[in-house]
PDB file of N, CA and C in Angstrom:
ATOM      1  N   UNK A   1      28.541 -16.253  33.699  1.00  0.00           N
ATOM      2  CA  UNK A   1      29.506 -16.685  34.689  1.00  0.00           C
ATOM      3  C   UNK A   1      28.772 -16.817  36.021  1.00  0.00           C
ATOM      4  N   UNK A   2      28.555 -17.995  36.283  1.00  0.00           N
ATOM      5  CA  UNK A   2      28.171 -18.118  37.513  1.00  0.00           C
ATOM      6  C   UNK A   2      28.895 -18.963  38.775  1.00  0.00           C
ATOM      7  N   UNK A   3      30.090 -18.120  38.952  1.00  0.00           N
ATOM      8  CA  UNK A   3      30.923 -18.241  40.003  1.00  0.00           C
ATOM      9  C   UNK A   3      31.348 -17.329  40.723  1.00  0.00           C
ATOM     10  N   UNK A   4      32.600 -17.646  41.500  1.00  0.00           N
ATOM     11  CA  UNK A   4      32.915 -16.385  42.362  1.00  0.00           C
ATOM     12  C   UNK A   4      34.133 -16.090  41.768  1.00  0.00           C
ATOM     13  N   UNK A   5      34.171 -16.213  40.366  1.00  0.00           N
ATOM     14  CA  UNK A   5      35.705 -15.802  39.900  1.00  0.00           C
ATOM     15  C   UNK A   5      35.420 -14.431  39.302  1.00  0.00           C
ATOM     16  N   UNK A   6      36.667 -13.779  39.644  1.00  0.00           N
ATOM     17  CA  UNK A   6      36.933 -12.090  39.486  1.00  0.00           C
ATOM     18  C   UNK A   6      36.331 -11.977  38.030  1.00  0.00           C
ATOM     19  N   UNK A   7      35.866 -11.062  37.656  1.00  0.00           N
ATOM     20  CA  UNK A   7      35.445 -10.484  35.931  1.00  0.00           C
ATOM     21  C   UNK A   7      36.675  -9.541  35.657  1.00  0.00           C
ATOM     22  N   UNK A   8      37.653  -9.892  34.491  1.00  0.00           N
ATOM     23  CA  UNK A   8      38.282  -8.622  33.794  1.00  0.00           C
ATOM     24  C   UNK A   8      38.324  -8.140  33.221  1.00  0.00           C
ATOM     25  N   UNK A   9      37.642  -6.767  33.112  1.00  0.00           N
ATOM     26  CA  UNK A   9      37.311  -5.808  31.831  1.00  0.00           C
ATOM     27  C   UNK A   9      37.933  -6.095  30.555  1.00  0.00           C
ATOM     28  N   UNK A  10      39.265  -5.732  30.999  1.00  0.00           N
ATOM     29  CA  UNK A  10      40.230  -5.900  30.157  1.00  0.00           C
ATOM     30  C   UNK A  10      40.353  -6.563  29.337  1.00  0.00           C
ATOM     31  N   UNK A  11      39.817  -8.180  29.410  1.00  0.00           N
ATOM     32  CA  UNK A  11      39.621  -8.880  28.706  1.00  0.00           C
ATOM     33  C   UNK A  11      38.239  -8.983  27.341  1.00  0.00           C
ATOM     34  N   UNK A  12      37.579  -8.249  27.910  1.00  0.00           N
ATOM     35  CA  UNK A  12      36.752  -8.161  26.895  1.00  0.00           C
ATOM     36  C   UNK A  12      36.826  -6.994  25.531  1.00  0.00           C
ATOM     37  N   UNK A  13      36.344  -6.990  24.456  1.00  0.00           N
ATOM     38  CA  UNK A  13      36.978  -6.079  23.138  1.00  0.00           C
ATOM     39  C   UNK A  13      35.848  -5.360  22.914  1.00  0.00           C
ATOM     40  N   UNK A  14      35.746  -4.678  23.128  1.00  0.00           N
ATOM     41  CA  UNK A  14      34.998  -3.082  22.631  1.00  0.00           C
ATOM     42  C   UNK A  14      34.216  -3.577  21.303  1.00  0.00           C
ATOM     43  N   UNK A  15      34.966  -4.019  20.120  1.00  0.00           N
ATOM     44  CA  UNK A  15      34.674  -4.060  18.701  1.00  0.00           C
ATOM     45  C   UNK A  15      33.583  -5.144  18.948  1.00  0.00           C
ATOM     46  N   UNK A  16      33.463  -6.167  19.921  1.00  0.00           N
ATOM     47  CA  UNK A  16      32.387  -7.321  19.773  1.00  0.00           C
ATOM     48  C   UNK A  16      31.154  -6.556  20.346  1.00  0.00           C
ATOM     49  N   UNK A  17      30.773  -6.017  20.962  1.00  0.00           N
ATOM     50  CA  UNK A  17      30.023  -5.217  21.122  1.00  0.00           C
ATOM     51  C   UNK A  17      29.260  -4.015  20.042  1.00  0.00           C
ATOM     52  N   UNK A  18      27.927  -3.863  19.930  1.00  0.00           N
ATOM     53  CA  UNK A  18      27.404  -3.445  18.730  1.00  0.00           C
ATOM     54  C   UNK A  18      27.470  -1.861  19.595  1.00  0.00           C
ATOM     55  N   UNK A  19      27.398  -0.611  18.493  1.00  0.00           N
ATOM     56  CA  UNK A  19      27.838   0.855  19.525  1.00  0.00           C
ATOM     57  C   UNK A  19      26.549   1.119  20.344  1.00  0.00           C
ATOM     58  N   UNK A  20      25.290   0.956  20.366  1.00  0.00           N
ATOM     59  CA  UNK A  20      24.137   1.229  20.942  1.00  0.00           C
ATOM     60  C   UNK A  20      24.027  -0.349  22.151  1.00  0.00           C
ATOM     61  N   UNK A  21      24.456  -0.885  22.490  1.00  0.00           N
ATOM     62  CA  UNK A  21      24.294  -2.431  23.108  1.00  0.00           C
ATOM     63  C   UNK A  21      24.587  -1.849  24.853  1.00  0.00           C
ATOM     64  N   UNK A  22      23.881  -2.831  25.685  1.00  0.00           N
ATOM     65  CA  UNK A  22      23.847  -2.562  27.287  1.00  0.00           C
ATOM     66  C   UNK A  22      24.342  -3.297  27.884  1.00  0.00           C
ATOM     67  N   UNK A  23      24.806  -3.306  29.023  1.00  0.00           N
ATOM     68  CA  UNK A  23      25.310  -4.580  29.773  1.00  0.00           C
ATOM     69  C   UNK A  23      24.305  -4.188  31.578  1.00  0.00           C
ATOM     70  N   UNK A  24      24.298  -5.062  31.494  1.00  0.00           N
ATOM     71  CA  UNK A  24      23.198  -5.680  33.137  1.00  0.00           C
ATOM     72  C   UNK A  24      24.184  -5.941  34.083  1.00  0.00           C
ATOM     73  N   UNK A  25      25.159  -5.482  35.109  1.00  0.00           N
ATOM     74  CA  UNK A  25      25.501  -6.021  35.797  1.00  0.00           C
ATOM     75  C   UNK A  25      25.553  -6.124  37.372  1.00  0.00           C
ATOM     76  N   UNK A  26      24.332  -5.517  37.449  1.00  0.00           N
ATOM     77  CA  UNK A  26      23.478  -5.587  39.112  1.00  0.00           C
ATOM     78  C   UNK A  26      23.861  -7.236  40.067  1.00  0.00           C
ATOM     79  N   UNK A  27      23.636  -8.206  38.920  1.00  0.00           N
ATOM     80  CA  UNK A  27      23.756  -9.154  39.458  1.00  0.00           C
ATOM     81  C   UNK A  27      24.954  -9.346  40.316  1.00  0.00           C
ATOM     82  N   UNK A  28      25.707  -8.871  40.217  1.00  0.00           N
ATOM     83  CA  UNK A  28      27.386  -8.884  40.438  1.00  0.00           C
ATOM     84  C   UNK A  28      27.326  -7.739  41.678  1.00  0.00           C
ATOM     85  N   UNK A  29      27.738  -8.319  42.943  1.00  0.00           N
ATOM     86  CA  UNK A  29      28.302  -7.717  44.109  1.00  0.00           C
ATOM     87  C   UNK A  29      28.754  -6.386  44.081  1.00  0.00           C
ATOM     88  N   UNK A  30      28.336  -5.450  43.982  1.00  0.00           N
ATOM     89  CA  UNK A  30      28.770  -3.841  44.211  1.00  0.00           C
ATOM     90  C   UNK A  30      29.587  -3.424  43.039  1.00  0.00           C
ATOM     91  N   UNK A  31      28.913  -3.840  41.611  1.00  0.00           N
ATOM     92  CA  UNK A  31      29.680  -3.627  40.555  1.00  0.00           C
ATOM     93  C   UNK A  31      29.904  -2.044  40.186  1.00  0.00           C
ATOM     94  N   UNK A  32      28.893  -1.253  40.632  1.00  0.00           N
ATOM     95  CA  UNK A  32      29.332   0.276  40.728  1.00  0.00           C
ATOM     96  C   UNK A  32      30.449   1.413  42.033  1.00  0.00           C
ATOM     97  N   UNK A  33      30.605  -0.233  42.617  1.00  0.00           N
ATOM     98  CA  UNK A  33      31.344   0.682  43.727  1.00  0.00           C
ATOM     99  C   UNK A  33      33.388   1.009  43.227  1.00  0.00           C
ATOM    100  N   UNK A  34      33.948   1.702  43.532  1.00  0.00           N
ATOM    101  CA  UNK A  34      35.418   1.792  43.206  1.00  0.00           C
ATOM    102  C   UNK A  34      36.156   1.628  43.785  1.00  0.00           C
ATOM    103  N   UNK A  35      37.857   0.859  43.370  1.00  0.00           N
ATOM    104  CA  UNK A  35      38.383   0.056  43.934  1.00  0.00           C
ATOM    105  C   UNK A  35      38.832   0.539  44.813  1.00  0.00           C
ATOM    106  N   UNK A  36      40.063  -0.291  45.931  1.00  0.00           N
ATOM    107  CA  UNK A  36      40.315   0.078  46.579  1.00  0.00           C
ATOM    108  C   UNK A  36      41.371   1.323  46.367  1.00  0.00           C
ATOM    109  N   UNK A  37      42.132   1.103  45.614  1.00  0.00           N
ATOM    110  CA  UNK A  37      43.509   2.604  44.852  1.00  0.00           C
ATOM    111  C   UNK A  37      42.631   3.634  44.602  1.00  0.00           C
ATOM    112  N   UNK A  38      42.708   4.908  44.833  1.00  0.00           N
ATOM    113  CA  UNK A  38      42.756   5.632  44.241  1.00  0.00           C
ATOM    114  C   UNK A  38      42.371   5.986  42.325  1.00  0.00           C
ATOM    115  N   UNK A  39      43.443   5.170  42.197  1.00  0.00           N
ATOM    116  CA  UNK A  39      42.974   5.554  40.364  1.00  0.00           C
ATOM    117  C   UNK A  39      42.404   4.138  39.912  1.00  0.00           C
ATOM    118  N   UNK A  40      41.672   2.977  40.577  1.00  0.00           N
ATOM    119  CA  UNK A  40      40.863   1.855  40.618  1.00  0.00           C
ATOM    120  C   UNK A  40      39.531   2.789  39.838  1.00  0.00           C
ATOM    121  N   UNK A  41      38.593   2.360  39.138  1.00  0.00           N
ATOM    122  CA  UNK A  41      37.803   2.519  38.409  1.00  0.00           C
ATOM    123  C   UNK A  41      36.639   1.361  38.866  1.00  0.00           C
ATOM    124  N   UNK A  42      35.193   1.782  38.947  1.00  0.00           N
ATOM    125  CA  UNK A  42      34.418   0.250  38.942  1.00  0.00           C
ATOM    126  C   UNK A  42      33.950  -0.145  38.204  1.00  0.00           C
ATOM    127  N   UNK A  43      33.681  -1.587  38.222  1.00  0.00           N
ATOM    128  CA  UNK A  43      33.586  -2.664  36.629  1.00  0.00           C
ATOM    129  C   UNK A  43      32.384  -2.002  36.512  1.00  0.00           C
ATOM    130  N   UNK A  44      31.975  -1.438  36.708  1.00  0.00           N
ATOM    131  CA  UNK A  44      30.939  -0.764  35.621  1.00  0.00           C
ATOM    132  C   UNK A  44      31.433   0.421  34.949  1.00  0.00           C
ATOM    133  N   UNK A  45      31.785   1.596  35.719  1.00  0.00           N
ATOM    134  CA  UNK A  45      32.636   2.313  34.769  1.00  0.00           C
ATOM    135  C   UNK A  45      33.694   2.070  33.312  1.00  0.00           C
ATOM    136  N   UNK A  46      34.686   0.535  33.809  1.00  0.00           N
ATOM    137  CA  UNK A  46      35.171   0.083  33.048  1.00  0.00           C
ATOM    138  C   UNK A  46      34.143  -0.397  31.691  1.00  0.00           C
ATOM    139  N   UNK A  47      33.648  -1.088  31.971  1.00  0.00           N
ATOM    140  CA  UNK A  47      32.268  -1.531  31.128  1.00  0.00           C
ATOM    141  C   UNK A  47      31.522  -0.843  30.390  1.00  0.00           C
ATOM    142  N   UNK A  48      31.493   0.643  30.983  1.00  0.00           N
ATOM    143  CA  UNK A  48      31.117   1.456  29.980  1.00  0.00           C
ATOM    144  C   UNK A  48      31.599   2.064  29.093  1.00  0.00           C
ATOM    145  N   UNK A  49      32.897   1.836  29.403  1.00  0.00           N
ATOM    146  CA  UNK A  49      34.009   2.659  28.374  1.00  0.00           C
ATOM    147  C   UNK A  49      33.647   1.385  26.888  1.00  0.00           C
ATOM    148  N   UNK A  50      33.259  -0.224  27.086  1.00  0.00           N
ATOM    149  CA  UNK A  50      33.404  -1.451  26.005  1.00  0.00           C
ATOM    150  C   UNK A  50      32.055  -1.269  25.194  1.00  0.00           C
ATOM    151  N   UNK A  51      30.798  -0.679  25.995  1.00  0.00           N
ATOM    152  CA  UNK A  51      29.799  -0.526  25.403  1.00  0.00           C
ATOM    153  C   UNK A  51      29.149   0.748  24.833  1.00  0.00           C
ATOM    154  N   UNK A  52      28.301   1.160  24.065  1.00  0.00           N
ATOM    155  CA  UNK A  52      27.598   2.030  23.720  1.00  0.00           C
ATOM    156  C   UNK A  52      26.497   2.909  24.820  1.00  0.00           C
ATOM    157  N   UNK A  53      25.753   1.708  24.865  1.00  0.00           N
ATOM    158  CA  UNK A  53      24.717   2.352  25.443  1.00  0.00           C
ATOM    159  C   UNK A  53      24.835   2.465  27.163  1.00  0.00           C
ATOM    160  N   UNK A  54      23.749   1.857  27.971  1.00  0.00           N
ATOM    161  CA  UNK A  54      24.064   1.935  29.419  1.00  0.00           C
ATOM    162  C   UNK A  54      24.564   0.644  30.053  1.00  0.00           C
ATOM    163  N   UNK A  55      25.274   1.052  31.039  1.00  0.00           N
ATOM    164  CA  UNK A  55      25.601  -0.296  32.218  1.00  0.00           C
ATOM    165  C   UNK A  55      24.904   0.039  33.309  1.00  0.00           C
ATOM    166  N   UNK A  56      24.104  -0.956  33.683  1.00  0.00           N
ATOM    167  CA  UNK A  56      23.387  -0.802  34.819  1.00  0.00           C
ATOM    168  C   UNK A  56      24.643  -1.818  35.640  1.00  0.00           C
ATOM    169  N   UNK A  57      24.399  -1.303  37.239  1.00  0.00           N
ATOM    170  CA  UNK A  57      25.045  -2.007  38.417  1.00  0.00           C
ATOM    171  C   UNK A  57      24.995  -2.094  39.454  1.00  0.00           C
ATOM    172  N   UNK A  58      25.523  -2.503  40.895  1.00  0.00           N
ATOM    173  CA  UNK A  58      24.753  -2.413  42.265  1.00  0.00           C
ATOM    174  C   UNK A  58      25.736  -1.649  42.803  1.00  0.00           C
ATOM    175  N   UNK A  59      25.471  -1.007  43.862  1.00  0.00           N
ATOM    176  CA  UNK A  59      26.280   0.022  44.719  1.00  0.00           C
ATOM    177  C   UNK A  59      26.517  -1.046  46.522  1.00  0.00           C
ATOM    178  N   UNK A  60      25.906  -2.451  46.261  1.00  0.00           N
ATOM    179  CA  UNK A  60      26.140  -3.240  47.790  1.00  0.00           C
ATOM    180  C   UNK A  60      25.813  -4.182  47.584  1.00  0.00           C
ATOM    181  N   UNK A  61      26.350  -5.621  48.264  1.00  0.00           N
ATOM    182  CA  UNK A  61      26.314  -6.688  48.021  1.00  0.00           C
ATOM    183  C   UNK A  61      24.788  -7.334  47.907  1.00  0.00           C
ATOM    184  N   UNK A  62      24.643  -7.770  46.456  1.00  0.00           N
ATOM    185  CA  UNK A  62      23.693  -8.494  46.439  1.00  0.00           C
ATOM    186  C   UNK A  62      22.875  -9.226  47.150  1.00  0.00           C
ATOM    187  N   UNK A  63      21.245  -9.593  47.035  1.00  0.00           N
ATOM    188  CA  UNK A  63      21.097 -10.724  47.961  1.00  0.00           C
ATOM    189  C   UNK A  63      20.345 -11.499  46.826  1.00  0.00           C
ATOM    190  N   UNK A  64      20.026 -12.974  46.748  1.00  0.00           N
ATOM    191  CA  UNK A  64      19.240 -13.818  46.038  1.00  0.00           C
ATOM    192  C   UNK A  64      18.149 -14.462  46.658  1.00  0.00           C
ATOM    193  N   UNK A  65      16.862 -14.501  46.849  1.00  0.00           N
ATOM    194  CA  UNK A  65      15.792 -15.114  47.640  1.00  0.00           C
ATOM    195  C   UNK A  65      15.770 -15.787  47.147  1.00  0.00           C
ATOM    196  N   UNK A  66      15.921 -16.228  45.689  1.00  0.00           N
ATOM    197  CA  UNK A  66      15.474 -17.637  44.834  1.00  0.00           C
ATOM    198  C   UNK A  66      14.353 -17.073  43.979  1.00  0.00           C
ATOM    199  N   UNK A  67      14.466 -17.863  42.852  1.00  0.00           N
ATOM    200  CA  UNK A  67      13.523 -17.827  41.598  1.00  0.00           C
ATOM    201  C   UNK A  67      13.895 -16.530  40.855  1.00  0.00           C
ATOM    202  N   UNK A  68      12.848 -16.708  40.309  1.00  0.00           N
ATOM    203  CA  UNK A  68      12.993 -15.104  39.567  1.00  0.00           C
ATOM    204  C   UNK A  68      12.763 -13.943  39.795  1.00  0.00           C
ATOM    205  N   UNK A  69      13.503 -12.504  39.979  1.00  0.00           N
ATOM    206  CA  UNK A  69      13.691 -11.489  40.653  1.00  0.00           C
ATOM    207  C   UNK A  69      14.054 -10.548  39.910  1.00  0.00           C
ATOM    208  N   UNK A  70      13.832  -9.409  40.567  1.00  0.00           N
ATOM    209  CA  UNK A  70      14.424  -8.039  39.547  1.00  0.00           C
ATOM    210  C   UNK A  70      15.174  -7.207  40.102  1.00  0.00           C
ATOM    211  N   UNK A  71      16.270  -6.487  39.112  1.00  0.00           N
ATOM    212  CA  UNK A  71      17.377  -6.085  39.730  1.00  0.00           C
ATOM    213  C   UNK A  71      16.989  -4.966  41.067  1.00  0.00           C
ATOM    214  N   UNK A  72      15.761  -4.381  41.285  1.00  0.00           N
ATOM    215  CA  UNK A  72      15.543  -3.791  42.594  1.00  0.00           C
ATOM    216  C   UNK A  72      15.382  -4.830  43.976  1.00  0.00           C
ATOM    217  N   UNK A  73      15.089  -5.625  43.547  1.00  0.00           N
ATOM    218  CA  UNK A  73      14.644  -6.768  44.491  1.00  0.00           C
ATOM    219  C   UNK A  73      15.971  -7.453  45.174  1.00  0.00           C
ATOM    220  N   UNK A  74      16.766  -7.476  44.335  1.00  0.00           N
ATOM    221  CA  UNK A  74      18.383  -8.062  44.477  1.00  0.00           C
ATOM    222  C   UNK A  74      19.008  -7.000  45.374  1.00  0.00           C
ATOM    223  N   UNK A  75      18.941  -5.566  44.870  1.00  0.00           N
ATOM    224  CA  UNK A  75      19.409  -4.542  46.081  1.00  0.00           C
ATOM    225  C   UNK A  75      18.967  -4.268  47.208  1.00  0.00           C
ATOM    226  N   UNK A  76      18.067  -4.582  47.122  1.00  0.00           N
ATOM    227  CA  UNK A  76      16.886  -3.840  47.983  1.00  0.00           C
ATOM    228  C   UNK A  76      17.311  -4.515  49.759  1.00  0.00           C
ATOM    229  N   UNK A  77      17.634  -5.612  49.761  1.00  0.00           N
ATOM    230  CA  UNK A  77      17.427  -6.173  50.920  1.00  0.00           C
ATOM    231  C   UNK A  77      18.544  -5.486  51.999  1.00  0.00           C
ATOM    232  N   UNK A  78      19.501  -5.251  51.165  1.00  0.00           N
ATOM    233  CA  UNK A  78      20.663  -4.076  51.735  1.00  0.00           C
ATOM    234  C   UNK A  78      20.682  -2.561  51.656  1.00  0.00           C
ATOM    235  N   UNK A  79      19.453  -2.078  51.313  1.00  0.00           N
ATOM    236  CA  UNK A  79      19.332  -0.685  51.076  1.00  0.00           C
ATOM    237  C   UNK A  79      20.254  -0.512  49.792  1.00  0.00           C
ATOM    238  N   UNK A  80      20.524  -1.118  48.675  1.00  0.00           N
ATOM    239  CA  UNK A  80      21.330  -0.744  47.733  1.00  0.00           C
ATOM    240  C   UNK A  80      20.457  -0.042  46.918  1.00  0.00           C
ATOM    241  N   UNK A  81      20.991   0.216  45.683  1.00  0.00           N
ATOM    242  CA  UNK A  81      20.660   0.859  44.268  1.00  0.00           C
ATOM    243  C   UNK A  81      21.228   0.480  43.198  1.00  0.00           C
ATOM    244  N   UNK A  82      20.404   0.541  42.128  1.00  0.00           N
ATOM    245  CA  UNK A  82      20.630   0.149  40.819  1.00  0.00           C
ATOM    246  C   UNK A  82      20.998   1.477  39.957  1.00  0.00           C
ATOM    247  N   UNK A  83      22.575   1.404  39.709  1.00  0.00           N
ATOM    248  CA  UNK A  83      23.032   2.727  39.318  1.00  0.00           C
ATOM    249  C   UNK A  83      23.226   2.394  37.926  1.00  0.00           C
ATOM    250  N   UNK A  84      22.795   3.449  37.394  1.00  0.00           N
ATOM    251  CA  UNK A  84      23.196   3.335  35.902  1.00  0.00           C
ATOM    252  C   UNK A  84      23.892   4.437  34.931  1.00  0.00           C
ATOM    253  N   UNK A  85      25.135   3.784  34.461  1.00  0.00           N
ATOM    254  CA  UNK A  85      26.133   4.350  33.757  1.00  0.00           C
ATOM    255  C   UNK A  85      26.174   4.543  32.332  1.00  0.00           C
ATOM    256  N   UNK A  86      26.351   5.980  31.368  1.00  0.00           N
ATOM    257  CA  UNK A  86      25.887   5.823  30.215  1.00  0.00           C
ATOM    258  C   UNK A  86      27.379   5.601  29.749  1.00  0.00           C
ATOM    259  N   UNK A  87      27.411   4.669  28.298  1.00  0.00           N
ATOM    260  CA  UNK A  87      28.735   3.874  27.590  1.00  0.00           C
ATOM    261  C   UNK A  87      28.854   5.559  26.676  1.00  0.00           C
TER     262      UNK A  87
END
């Protein structure tokens, strides 16, 4: 997905997912941070409940320099971190 449309956990099924499998989602704008409510959860937390193994994610808005990059490089320019959540 390479837009600015919302991701919903919800929508995705646990069972398509193999039980040891990871999901990457650093790329995605402060995917470890939690919502605004109270009992809001972050799409990575959610994400880990669909997968086995780990969800990696960012704790602050991404940046992109261009080309090819690695998920420290993507945080980095904002003092972020690449947090990682075990499924």
């Amino acid at each position: 997905m390479l837009t600015n449309e919302t991701l919903d956990i919800g929508d995705f099924d646990a069972s398509a997912f193999s039980k040891n499998s990871n999901a990457n989602l650093v790329g995605g704008c402060r995917t470890a941070v939690i919502g605004n409510l109270p009992f809001e959860r972050s799409v990575a937390e959610q994400m880990a409940d669909k997968v086995g193994g780990q969800v990696k994610a960012s704790d602050v808005r991404v940046w992109y320099p261009g080309g090819r990059v690695s998920d420290k490089q993507l945080v980095k320019h904002n003092n972020g971190s690449v947090i990682i959540i075990k499924g």
